[in-house]
Protein backbone atom coordinates (compact mmCIF):
# COMPACT_ATOMS: atom_id res chain seq x y z
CA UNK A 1 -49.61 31.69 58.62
CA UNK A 2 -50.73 28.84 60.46
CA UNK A 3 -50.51 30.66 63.74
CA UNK A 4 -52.12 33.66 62.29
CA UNK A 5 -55.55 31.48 61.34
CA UNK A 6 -54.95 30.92 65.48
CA UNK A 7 -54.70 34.63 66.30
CA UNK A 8 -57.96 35.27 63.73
CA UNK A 9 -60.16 32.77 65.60
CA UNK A 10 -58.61 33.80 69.50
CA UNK A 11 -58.92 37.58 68.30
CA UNK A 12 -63.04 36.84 67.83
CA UNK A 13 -64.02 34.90 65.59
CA UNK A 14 -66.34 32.09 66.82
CA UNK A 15 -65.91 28.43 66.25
CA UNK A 16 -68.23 26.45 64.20
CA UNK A 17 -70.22 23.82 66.07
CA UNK A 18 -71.48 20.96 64.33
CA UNK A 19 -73.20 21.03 60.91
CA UNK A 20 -74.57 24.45 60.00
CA UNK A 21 -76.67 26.31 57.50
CA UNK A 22 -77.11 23.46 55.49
CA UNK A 23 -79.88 23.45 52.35
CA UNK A 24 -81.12 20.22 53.36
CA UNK A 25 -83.69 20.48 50.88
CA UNK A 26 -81.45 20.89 48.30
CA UNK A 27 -80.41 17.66 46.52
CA UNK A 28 -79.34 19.17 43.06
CA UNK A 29 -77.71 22.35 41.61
CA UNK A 30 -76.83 24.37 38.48
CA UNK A 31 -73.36 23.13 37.24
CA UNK A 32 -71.78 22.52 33.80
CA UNK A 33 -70.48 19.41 33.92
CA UNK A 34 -68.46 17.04 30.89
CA UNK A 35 -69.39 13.66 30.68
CA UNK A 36 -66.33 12.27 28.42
CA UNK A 37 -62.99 13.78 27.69
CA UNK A 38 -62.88 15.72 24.14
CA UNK A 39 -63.35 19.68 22.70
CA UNK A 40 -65.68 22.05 23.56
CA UNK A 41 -68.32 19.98 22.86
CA UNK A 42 -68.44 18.02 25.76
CA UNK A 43 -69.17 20.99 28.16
CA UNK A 44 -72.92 20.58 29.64
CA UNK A 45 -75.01 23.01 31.49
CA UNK A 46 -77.29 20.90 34.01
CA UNK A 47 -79.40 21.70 36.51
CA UNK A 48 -79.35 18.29 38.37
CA UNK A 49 -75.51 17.93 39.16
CA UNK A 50 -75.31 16.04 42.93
CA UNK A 51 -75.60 18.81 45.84
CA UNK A 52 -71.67 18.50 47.59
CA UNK A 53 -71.71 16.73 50.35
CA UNK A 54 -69.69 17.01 53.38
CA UNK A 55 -68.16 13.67 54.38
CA UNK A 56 -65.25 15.06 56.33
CA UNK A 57 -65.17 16.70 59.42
CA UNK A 58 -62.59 19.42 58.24
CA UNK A 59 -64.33 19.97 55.09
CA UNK A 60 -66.68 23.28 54.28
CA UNK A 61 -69.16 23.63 51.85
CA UNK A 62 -68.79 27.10 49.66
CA UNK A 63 -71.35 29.35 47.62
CA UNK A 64 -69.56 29.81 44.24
CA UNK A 65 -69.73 33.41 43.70
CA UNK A 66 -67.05 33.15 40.84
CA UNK A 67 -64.57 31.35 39.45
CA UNK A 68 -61.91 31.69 36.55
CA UNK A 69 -60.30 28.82 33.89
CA UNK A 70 -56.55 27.90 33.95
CA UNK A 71 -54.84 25.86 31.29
CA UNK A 72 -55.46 22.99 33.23
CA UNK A 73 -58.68 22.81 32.92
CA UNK A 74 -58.67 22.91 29.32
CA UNK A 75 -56.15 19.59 29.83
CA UNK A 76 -58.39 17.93 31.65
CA UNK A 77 -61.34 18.58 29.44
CA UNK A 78 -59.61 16.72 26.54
CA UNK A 79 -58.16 14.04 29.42
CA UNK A 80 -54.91 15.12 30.10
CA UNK A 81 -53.54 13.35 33.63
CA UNK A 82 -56.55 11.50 34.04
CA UNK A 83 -55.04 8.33 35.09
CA UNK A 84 -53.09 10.01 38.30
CA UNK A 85 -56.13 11.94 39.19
CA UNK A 86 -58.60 9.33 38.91
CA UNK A 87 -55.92 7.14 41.32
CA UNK A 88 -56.12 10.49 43.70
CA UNK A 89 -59.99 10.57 43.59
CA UNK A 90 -60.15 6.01 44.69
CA UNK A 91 -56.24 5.20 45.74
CA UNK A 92 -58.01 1.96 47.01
CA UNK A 93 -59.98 1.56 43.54
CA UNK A 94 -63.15 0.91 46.01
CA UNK A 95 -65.68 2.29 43.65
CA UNK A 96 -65.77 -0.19 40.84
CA UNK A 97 -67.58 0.24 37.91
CA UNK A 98 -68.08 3.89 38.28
CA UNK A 99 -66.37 6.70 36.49
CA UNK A 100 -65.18 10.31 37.32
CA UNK A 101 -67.95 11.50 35.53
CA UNK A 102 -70.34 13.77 35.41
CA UNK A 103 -67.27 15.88 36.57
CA UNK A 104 -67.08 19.60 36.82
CA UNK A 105 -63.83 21.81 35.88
CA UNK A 106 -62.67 25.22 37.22
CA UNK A 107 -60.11 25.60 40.01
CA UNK A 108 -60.84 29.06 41.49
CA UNK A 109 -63.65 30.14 43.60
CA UNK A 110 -64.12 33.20 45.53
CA UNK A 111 -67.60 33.10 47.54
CA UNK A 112 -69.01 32.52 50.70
CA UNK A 113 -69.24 29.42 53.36
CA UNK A 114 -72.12 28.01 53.46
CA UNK A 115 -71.96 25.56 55.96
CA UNK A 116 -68.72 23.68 58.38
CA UNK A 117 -67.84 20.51 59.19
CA UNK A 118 -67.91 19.40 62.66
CA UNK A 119 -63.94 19.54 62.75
CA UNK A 120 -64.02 23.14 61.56
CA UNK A 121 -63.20 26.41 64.00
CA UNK A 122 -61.31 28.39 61.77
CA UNK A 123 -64.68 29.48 59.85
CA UNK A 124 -68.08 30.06 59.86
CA UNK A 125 -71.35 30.16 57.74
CA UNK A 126 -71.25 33.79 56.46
CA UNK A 127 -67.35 34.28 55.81
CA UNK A 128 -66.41 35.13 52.31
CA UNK A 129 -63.42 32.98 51.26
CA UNK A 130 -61.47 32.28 48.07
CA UNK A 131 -59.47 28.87 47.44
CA UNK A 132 -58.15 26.87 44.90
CA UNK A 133 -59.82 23.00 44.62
CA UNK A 134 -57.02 20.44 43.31
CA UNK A 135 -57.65 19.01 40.38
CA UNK A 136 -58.71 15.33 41.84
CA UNK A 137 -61.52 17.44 43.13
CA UNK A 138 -65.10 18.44 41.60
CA UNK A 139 -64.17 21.60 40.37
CA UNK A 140 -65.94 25.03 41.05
CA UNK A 141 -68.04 25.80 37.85
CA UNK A 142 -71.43 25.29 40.06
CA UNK A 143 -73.51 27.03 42.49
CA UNK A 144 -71.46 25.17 45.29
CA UNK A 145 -68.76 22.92 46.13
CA UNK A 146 -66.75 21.01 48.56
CA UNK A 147 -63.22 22.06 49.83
CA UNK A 148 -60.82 21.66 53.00
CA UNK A 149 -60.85 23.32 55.27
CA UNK A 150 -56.83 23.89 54.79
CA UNK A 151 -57.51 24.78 51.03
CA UNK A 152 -59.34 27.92 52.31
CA UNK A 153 -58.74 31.03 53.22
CA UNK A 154 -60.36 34.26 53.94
CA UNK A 155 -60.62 36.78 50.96
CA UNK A 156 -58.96 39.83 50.97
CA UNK A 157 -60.88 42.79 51.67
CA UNK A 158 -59.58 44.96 49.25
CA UNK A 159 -61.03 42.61 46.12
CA UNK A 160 -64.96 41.60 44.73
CA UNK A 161 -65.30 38.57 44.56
CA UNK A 162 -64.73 38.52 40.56
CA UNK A 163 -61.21 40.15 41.42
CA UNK A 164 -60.51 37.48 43.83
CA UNK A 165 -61.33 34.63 41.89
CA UNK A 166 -58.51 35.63 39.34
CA UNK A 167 -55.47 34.85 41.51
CA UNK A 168 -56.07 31.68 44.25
CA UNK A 169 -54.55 29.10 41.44
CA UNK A 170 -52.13 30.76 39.25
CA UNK A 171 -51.00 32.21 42.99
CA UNK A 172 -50.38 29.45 44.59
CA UNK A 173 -49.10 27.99 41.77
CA UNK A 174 -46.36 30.49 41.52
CA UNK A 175 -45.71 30.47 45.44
CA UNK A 176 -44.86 26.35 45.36
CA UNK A 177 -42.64 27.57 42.50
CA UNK A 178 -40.83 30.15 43.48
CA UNK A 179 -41.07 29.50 47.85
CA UNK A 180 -41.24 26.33 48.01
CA UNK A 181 -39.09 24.41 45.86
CA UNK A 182 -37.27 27.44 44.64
CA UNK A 183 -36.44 28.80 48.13
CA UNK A 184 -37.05 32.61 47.74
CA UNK A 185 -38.69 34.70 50.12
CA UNK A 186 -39.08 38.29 51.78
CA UNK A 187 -35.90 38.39 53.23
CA UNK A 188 -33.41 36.35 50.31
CA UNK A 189 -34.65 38.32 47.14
CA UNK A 190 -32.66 41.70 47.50
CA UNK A 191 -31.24 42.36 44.51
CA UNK A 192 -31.29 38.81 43.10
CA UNK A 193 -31.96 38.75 39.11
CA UNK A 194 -34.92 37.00 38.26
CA UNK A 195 -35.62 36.05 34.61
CA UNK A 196 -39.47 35.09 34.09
CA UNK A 197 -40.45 33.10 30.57
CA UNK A 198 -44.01 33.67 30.30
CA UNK A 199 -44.34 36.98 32.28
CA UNK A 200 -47.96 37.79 30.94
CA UNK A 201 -50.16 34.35 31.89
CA UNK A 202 -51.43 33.63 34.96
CA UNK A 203 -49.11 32.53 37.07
CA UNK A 204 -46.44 35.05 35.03
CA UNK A 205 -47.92 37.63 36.21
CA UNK A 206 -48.24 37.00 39.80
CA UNK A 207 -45.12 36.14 39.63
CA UNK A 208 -43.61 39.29 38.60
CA UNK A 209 -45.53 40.97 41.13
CA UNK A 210 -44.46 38.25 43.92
CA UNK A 211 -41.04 38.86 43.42
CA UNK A 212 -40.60 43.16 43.05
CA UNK A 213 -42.67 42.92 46.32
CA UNK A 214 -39.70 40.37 47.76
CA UNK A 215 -37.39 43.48 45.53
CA UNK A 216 -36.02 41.62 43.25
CA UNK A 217 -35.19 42.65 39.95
CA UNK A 218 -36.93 41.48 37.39
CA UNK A 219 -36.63 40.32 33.49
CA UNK A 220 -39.58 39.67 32.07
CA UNK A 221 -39.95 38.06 28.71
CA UNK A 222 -43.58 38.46 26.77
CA UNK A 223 -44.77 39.54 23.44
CA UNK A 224 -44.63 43.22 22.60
CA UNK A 225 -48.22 44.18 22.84
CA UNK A 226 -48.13 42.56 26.60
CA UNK A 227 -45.21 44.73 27.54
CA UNK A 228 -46.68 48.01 28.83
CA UNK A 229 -48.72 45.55 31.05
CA UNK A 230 -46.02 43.56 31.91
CA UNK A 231 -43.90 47.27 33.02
CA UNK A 232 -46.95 48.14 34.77
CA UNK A 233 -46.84 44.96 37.33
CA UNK A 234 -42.81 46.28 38.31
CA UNK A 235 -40.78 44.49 35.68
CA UNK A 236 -37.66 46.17 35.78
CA UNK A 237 -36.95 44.71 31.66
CA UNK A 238 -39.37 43.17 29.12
CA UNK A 239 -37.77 41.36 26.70
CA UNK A 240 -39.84 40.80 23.58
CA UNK A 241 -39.86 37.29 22.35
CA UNK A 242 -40.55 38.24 19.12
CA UNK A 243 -37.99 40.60 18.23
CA UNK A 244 -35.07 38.30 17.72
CA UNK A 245 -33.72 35.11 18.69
CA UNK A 246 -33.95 35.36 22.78
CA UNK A 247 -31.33 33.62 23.85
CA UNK A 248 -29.06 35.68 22.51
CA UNK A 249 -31.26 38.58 23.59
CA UNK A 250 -30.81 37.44 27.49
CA UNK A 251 -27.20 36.43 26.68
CA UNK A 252 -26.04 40.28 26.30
CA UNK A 253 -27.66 40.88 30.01
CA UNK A 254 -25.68 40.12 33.38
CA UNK A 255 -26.53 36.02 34.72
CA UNK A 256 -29.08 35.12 36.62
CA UNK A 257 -29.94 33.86 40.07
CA UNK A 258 -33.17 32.55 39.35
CA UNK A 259 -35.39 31.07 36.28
CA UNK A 260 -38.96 30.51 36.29
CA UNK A 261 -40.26 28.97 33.24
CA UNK A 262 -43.93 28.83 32.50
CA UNK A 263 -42.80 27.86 28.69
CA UNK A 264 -41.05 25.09 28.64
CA UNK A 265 -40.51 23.45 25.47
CA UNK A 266 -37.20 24.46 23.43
CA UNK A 267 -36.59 27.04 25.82
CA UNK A 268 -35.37 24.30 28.82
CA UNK A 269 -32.27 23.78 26.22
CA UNK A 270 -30.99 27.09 26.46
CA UNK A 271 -32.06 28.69 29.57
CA UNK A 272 -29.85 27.05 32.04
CA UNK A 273 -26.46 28.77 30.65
CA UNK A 274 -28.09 32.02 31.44
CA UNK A 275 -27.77 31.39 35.09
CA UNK A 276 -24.51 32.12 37.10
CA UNK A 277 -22.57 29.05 37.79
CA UNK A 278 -21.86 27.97 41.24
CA UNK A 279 -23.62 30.11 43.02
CA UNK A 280 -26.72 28.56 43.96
CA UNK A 281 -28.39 29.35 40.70
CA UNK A 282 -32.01 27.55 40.19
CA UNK A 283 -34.24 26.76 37.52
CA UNK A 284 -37.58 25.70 37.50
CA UNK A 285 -40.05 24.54 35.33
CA UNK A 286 -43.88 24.58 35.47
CA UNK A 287 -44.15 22.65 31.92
CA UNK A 288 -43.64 18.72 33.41
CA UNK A 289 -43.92 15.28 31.92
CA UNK A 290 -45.13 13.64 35.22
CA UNK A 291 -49.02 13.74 34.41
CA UNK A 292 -48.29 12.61 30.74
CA UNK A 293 -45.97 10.01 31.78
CA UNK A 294 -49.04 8.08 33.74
CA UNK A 295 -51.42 8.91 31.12
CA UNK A 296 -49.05 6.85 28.53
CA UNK A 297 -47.39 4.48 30.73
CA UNK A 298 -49.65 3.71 33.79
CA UNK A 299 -49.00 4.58 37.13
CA UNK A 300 -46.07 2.66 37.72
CA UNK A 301 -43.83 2.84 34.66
CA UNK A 302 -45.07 6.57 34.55
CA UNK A 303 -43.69 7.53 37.98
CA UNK A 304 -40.58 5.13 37.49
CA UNK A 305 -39.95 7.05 33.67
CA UNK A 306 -40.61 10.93 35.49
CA UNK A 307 -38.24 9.79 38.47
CA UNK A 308 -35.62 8.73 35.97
CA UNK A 309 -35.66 12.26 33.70
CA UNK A 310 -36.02 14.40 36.58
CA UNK A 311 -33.18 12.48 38.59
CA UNK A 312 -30.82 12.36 35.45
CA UNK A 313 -31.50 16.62 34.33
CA UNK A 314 -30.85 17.39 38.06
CA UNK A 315 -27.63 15.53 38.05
CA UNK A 316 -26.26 17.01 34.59
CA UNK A 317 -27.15 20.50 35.72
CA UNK A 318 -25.63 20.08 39.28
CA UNK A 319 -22.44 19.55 37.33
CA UNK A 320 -22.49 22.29 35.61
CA UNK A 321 -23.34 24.45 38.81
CA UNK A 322 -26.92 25.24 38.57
CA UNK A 323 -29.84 24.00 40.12
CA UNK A 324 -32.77 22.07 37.98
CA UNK A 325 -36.08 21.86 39.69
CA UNK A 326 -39.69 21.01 38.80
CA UNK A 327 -42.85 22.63 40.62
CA UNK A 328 -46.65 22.02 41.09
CA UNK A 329 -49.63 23.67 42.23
CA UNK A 330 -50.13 22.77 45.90
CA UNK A 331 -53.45 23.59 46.99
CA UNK A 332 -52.93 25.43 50.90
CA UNK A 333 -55.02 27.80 52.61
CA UNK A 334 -52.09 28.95 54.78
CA UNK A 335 -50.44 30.13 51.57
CA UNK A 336 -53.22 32.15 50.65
CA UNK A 337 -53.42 33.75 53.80
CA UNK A 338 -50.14 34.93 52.87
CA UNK A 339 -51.16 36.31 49.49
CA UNK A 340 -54.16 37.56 50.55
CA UNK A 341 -52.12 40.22 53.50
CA UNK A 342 -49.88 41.07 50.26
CA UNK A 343 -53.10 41.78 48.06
CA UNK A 344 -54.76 43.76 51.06
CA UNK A 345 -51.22 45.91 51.14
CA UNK A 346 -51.29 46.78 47.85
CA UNK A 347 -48.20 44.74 46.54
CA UNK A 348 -50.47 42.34 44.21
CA UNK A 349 -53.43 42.64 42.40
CA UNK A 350 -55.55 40.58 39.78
CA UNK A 351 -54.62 40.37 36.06
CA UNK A 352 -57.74 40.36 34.23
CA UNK A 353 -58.24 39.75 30.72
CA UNK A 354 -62.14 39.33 30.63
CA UNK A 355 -65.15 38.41 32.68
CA UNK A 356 -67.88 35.57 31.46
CA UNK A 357 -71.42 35.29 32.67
CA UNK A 358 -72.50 31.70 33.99
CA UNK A 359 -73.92 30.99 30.94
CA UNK A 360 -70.76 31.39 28.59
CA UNK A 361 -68.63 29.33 30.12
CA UNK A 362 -67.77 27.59 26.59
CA UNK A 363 -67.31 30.73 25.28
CA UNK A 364 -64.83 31.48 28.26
CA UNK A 365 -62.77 28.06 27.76
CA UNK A 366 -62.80 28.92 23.54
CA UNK A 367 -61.45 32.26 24.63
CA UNK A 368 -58.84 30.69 26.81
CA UNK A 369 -58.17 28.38 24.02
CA UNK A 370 -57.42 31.06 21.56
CA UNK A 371 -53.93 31.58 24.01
CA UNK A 372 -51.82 35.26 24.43
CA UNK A 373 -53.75 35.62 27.50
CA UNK A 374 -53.37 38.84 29.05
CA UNK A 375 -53.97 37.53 32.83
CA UNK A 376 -57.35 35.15 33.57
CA UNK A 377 -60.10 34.59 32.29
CA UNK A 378 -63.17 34.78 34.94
CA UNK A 379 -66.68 33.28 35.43
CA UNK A 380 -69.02 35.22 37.37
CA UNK A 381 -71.28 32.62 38.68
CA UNK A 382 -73.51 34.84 40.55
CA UNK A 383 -74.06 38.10 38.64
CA UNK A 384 -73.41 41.81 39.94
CA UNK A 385 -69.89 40.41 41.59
């Protein structure tokens, strides 16, 4: 990917020089904003929230044409992980006395660059991008924000910009999942069984669609009225949680090579013996105590407690011949480069469940709230997307 961005810019487009299209007389912006941790109550629209600023040279400064809401941001909004991401956001603890607040949520944007950093060549004022911000970050539910220049990418053709916003988080999320730490790819997936817990979120379904494109075959587990969605994305099964105990359910099917769990919970006790044993079998989980940990413990008795239960479940499964694994989010605009050629070819596309105007945003996190999400849940910051 990283030699395709170099192809791109040899192939024509023109490197950005200096500091470009900048507002300058902008100092403020439309944003909604929380000013302490809690419910829906603490969401604020404002009109004054601090223009971004760039302060690195790689960095680029986006027009938020729209976003969308992940379950993380309705974490954060009641303070979930705040102690790691506040060490993220001042490692050095330099800024004493102030807080992470105002801070804005939202994780997705799809929009257009507004101006480049003086390390920047890859784009230009003009482009239309999509990204996903990490979470240390000042999120994207404004008229603008701040991101790396390695966080972007360039948005597929094929999508509006409401479509696109749908898919840069949950995507990538799913990618460090199942590619990075769980090793599959275009050329490993023939035929490999896949079992996905949670097939009709976010990342679930992106992840269904990730891996028939890579031809695996797929079990996908969901409640009954997401099946004929779930079918729809390639699942080659849908089990309904519902109907019966599942783990006996997904004990009357053949093993398999590969777990993705976007559950967690009750299910981690089980899942593991549905995997064939010594054969390179993996699990991973997206539900993780590492944030929590830090939140209850500190920093350092957190990550010492989260290296301990990780180290001890990957040992105990190794024994029994399967592979235990956690995953992240890793924000990457080479990655999404990736998913943006499979989006343009047809082999993914957004998961929708319903679009928000600017001004209902806490109406779009009470919606997300409510759960059985049948894909994301979008803002459209700028109207007529």
């Amino acid at each position: 990917a990283t030699g395709g961005r170099a192809l791109r810019w040899a192939s024509g487009r023109a490197p950005a020089r200096g500091l470009r299209a900048s507002p300058r007389a902008r100092t403020a912006m439309p944003s909604w904003v929380i000013d302490r941790y809690g419910s829906n109550e603490v969401l604020r629209f404002t009109r004054d929230m601090m223009f971004p600023i760039i302060h690195f040279p790689n960095e680029v400064i986006i027009k938020v044409h729209a976003a969308s809401l992940n379950p993380i941001d309705l974490s954060m909004r009641s303070g979930y992980g705040a102690t790691a991401l506040n060490m993220k956001r001042d490692p050095l603890k330099l800024k004493t006395g102030e807080t992470e607040f105002p801070l804005t949520l939202g994780r997705d944007v799809s929009g257009v660059v507004m101006e480049c950093g003086l390390g920047v060549s890859y784009f230009k004022p003009g482009d239309e991008v999509w990204a996903a911000i990490p979470p240390w970050k000042q999120g994207t539910l404004s008229e603008f924000v701040v991101a790396s220049g390695n966080e972007v990418s360039f948005k597929p053709k094929c999508l509006s910009h409401t479509e696109a916003a749908a898919l840069p988080y949950v995507g990538l999320t799913a990618w460090s999942a199942l590619k990075q730490v769980g090793g599959l790819n275009q050329s490993n997936c023939s035929g490999k069984r896949v079992l996905i817990l949670g097939a009709s979120g976010g990342v679930g379904t992106f992840a269904v669609q990730l891996m028939k494109a890579w031809d695996a075959h797929v079990t996908a587990v969901c409640s009954h009225d997401a099946s004929t969605l779930v079918k729809k994305l390639g699942a080659d099964d849908v089990i309904d949680y519902k109907s019966g105990n599942l783990e006996e359910q997904l004990k009357t099917l053949p093993l398999f090579d590969f777990i993705l769990d976007n559950v967690g919970g009750s299910t981690e006790k089980w899942a593991l013996d549905v995997l064939k044993k010594w054969s390179g079998a993996t699990y991973v989980t997206l539900v993780t105590p590492f944030l929590i940990n830090m939140d209850k413990l500190g920093v350092a008795d957190g990550m010492l407690q989260t290296g301990v239960t990780v180290g001890s479940k990957t040992l105990k499964h190794l024994l029994k011949g399967v592979h235990y694994r956690w995953a992240f989010f890793m924000p990457s605009g080479p990655s999404l480069d990736e998913i943006a050629e499979l989006v343009d070819s047809g082999k993914i596309q957004p998961v929708i469940d319903e679009v928000f105007s600017f001004s209902e945003v806490p109406n779009a996190f009470l919606k997300l709230e409510g759960g059985h999400a049948r894909g994301k849940t979008v803002i459209n910051v700028i109207s007529r997307q």
